[in-house]
N, C-alpha and C. Protein backbone atom coordinates (compact mmCIF):
# COMPACT_ATOMS: atom_id res chain seq x y z
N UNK A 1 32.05 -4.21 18.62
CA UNK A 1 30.94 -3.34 18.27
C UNK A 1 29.90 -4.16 17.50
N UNK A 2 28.95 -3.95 18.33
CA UNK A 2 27.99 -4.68 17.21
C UNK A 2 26.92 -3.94 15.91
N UNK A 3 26.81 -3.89 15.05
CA UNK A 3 26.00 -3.20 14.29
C UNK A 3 24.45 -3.75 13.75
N UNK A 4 23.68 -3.06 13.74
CA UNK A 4 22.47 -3.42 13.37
C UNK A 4 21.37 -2.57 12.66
N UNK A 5 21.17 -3.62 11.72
CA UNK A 5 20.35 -2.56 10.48
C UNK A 5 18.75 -2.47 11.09
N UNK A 6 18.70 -0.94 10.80
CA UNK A 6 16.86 -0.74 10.93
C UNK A 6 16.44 -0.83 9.75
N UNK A 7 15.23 -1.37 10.00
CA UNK A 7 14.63 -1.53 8.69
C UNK A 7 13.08 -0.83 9.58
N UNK A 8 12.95 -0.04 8.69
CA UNK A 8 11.19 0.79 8.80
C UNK A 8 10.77 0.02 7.60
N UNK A 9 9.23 -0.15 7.98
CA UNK A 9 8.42 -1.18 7.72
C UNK A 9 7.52 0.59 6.70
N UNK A 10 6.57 0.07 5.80
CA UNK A 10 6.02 1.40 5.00
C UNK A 10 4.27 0.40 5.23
N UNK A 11 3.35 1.07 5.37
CA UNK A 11 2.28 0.53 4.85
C UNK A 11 2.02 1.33 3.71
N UNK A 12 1.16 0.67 2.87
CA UNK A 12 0.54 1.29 1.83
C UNK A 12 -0.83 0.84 1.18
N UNK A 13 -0.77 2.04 0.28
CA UNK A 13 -2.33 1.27 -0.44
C UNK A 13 -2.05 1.98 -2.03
N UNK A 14 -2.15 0.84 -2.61
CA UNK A 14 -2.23 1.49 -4.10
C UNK A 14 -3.79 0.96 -4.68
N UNK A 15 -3.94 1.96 -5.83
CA UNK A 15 -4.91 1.75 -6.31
C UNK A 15 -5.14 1.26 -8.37
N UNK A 16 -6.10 0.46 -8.42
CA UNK A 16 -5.78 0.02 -9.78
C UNK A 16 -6.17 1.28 -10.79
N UNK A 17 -5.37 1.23 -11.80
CA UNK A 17 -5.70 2.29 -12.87
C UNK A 17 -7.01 2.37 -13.99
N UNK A 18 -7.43 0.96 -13.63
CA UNK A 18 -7.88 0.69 -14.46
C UNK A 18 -9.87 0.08 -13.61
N UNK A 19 -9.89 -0.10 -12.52
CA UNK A 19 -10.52 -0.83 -11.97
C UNK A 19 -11.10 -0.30 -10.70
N UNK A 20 -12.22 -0.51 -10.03
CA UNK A 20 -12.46 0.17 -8.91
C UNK A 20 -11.74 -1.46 -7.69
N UNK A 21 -10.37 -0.82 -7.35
CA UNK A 21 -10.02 -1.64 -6.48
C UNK A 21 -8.59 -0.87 -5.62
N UNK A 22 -8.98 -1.08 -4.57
CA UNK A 22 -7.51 -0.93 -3.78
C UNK A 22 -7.00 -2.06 -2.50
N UNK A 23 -5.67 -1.86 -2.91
CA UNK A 23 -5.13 -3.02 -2.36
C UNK A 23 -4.14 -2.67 -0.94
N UNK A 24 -4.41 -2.85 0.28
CA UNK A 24 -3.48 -2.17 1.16
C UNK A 24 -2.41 -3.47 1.26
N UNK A 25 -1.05 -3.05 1.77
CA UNK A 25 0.03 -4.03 2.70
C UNK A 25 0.75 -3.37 3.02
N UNK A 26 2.23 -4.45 2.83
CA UNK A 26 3.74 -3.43 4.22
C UNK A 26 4.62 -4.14 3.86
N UNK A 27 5.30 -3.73 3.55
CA UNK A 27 6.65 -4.03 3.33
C UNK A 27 7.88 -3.25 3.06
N UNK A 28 8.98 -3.59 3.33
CA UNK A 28 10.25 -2.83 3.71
C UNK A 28 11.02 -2.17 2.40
N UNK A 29 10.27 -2.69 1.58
CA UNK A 29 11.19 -1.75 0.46
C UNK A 29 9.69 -1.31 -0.78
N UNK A 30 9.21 -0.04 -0.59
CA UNK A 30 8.21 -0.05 -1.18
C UNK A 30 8.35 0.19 -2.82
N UNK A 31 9.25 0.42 -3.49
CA UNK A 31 9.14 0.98 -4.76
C UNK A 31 9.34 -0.54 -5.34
N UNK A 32 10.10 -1.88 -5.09
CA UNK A 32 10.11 -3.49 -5.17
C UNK A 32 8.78 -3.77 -5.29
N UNK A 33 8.54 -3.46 -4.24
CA UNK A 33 7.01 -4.08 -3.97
C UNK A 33 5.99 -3.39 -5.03
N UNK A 34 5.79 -2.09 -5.06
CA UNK A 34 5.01 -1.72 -6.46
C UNK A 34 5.31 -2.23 -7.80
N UNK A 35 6.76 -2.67 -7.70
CA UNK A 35 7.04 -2.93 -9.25
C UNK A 35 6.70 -4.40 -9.06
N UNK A 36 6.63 -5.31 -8.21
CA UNK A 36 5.65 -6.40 -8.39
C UNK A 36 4.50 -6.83 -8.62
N UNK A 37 3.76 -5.50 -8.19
CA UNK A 37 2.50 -5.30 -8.11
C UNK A 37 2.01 -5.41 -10.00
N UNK A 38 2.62 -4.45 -10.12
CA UNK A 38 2.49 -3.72 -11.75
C UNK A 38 3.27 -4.62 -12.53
N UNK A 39 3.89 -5.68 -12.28
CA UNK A 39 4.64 -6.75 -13.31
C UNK A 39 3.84 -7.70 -13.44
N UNK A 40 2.78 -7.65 -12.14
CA UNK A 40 2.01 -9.35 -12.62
C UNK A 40 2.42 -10.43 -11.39
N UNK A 41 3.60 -9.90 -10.90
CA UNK A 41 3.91 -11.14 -9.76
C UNK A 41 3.27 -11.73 -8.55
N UNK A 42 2.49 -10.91 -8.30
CA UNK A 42 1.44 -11.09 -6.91
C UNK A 42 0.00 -11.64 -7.68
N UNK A 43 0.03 -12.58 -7.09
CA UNK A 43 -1.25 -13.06 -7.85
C UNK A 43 -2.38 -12.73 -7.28
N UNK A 44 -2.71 -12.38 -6.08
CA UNK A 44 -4.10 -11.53 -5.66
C UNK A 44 -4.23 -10.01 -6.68
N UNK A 45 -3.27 -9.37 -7.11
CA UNK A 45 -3.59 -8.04 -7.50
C UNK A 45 -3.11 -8.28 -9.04
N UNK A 46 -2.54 -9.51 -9.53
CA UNK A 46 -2.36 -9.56 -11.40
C UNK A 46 -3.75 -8.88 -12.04
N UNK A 47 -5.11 -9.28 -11.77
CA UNK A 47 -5.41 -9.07 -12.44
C UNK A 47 -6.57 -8.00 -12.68
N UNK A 48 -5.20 -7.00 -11.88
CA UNK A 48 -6.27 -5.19 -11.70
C UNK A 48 -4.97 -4.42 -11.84
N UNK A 49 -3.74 -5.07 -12.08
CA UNK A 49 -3.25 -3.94 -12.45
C UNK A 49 -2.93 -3.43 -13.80
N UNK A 50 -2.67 -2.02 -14.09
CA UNK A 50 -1.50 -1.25 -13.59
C UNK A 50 -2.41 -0.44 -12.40
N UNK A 51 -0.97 -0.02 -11.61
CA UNK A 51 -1.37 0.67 -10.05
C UNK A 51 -0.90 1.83 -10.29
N UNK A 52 -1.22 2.55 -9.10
CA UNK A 52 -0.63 4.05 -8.94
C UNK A 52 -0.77 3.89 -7.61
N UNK A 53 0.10 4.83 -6.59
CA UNK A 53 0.62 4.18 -4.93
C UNK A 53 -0.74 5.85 -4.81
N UNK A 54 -1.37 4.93 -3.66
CA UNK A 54 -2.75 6.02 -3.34
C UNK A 54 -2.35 6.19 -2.14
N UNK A 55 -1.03 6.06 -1.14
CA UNK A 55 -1.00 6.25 0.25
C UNK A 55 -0.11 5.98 1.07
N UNK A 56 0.83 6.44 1.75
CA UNK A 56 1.95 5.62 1.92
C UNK A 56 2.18 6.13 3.41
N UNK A 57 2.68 4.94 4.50
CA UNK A 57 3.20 5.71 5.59
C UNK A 57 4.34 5.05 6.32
N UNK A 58 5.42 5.62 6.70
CA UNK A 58 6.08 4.83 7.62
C UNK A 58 5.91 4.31 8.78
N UNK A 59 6.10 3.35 9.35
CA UNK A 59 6.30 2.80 10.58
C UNK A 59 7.96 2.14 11.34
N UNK A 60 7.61 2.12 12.59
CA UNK A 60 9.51 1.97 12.53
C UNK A 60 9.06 0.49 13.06
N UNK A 61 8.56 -0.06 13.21
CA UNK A 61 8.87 -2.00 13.12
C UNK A 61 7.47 -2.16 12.62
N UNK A 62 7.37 -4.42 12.15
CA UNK A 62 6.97 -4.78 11.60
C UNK A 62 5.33 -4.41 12.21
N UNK A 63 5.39 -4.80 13.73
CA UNK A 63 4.38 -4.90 14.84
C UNK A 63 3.42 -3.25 14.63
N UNK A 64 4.02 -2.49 14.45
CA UNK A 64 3.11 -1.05 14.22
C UNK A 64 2.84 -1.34 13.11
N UNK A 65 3.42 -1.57 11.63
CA UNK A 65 2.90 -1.57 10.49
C UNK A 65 1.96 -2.30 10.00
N UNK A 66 1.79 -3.61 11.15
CA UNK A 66 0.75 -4.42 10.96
C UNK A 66 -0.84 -3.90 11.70
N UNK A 67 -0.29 -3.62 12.51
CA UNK A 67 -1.81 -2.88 12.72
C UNK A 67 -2.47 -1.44 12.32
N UNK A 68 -1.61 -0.95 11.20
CA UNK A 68 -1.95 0.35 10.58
C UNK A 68 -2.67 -0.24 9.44
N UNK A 69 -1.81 -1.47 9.06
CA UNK A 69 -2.75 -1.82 7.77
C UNK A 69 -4.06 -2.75 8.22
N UNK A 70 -4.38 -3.10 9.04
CA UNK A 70 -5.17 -3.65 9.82
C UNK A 70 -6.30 -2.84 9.66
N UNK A 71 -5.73 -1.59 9.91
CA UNK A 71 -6.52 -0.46 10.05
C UNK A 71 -7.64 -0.09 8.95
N UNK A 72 -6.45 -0.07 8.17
CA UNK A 72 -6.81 0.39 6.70
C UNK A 72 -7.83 -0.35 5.59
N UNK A 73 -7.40 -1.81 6.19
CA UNK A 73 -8.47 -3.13 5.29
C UNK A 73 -9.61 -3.35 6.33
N UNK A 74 -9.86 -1.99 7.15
CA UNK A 74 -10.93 -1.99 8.23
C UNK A 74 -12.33 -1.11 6.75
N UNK A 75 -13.45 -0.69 8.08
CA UNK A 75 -14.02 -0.32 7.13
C UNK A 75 -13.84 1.23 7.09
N UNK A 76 -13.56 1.90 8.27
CA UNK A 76 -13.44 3.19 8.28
C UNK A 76 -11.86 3.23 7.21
N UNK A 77 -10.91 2.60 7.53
CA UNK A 77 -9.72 2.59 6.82
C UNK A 77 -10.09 2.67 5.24
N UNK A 78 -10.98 1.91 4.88
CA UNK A 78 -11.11 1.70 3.28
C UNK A 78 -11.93 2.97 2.92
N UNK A 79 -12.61 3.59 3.60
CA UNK A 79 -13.70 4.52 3.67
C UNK A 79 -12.83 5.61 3.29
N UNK A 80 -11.36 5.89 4.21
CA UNK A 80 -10.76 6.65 4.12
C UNK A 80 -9.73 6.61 2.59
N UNK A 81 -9.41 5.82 2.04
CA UNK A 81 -8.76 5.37 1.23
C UNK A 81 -9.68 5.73 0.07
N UNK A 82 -11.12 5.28 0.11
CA UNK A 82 -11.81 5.37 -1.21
C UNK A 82 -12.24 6.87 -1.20
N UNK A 83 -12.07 7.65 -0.18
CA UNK A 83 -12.22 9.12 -0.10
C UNK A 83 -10.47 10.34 -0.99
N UNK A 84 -9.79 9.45 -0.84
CA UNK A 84 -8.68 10.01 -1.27
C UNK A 84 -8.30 9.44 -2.63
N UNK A 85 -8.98 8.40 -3.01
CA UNK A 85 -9.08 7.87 -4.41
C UNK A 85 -10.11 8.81 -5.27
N UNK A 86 -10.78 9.30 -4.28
CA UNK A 86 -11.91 10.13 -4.71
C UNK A 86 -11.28 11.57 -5.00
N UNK A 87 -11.03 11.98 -4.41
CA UNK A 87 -10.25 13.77 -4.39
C UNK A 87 -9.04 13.35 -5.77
N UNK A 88 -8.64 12.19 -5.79
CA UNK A 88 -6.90 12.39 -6.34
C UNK A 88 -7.83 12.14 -8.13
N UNK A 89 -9.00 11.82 -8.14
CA UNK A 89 -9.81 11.32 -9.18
C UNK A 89 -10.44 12.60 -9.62
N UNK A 90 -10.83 13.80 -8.85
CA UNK A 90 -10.71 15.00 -9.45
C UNK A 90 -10.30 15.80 -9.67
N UNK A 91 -8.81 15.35 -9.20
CA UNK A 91 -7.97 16.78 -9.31
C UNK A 91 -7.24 16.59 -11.27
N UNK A 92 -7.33 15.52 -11.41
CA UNK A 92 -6.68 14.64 -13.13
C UNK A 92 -7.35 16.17 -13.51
């Protein structure tokens, strides 16, 4: 028998708490990946965070998740992103 792990791929976009910036990617374990974000370890986003996750979606392989975020660091994608940064900014 052979066994084999799925791994679903997440895109996302978080946004800085502090800063007008959002950052989309993908990766397989998303709550890791935020707490890198917000520790300082990624050096494109050290120095805008702390984050809050502005968006999240699954994909079931790497190949779809790459072109969702593709999507997203597009301009309609960011358009859409800075629109829901917008709503989640008046509901506080």
């Amino acid at each position: 028998m052979i066994l084999t792990t799925i791994i679903m791929y997440v895109v996302y976009a978080i946004s800085s708490m502090h800063r007008n910036y959002i950052y989309v990617g993908l990766t397989g374990n998303l709550t890791a990946r935020i707490e890198r974000h917000n520790k300082g370890y990624e050096r494109t986003t050290k120095p805008y965070s702390p984050f809050e996750l502005l968006y999240s979606e699954e994909q079931p392989d790497r190949k779809a998740a790459r072109q969702r975020e593709k999507y997203f660091k597009s301009g309609v994608g960011k358009d859409f992103l800075r629109q829901l940064r917008a709503g989640l900014s008046t509901d506080r």
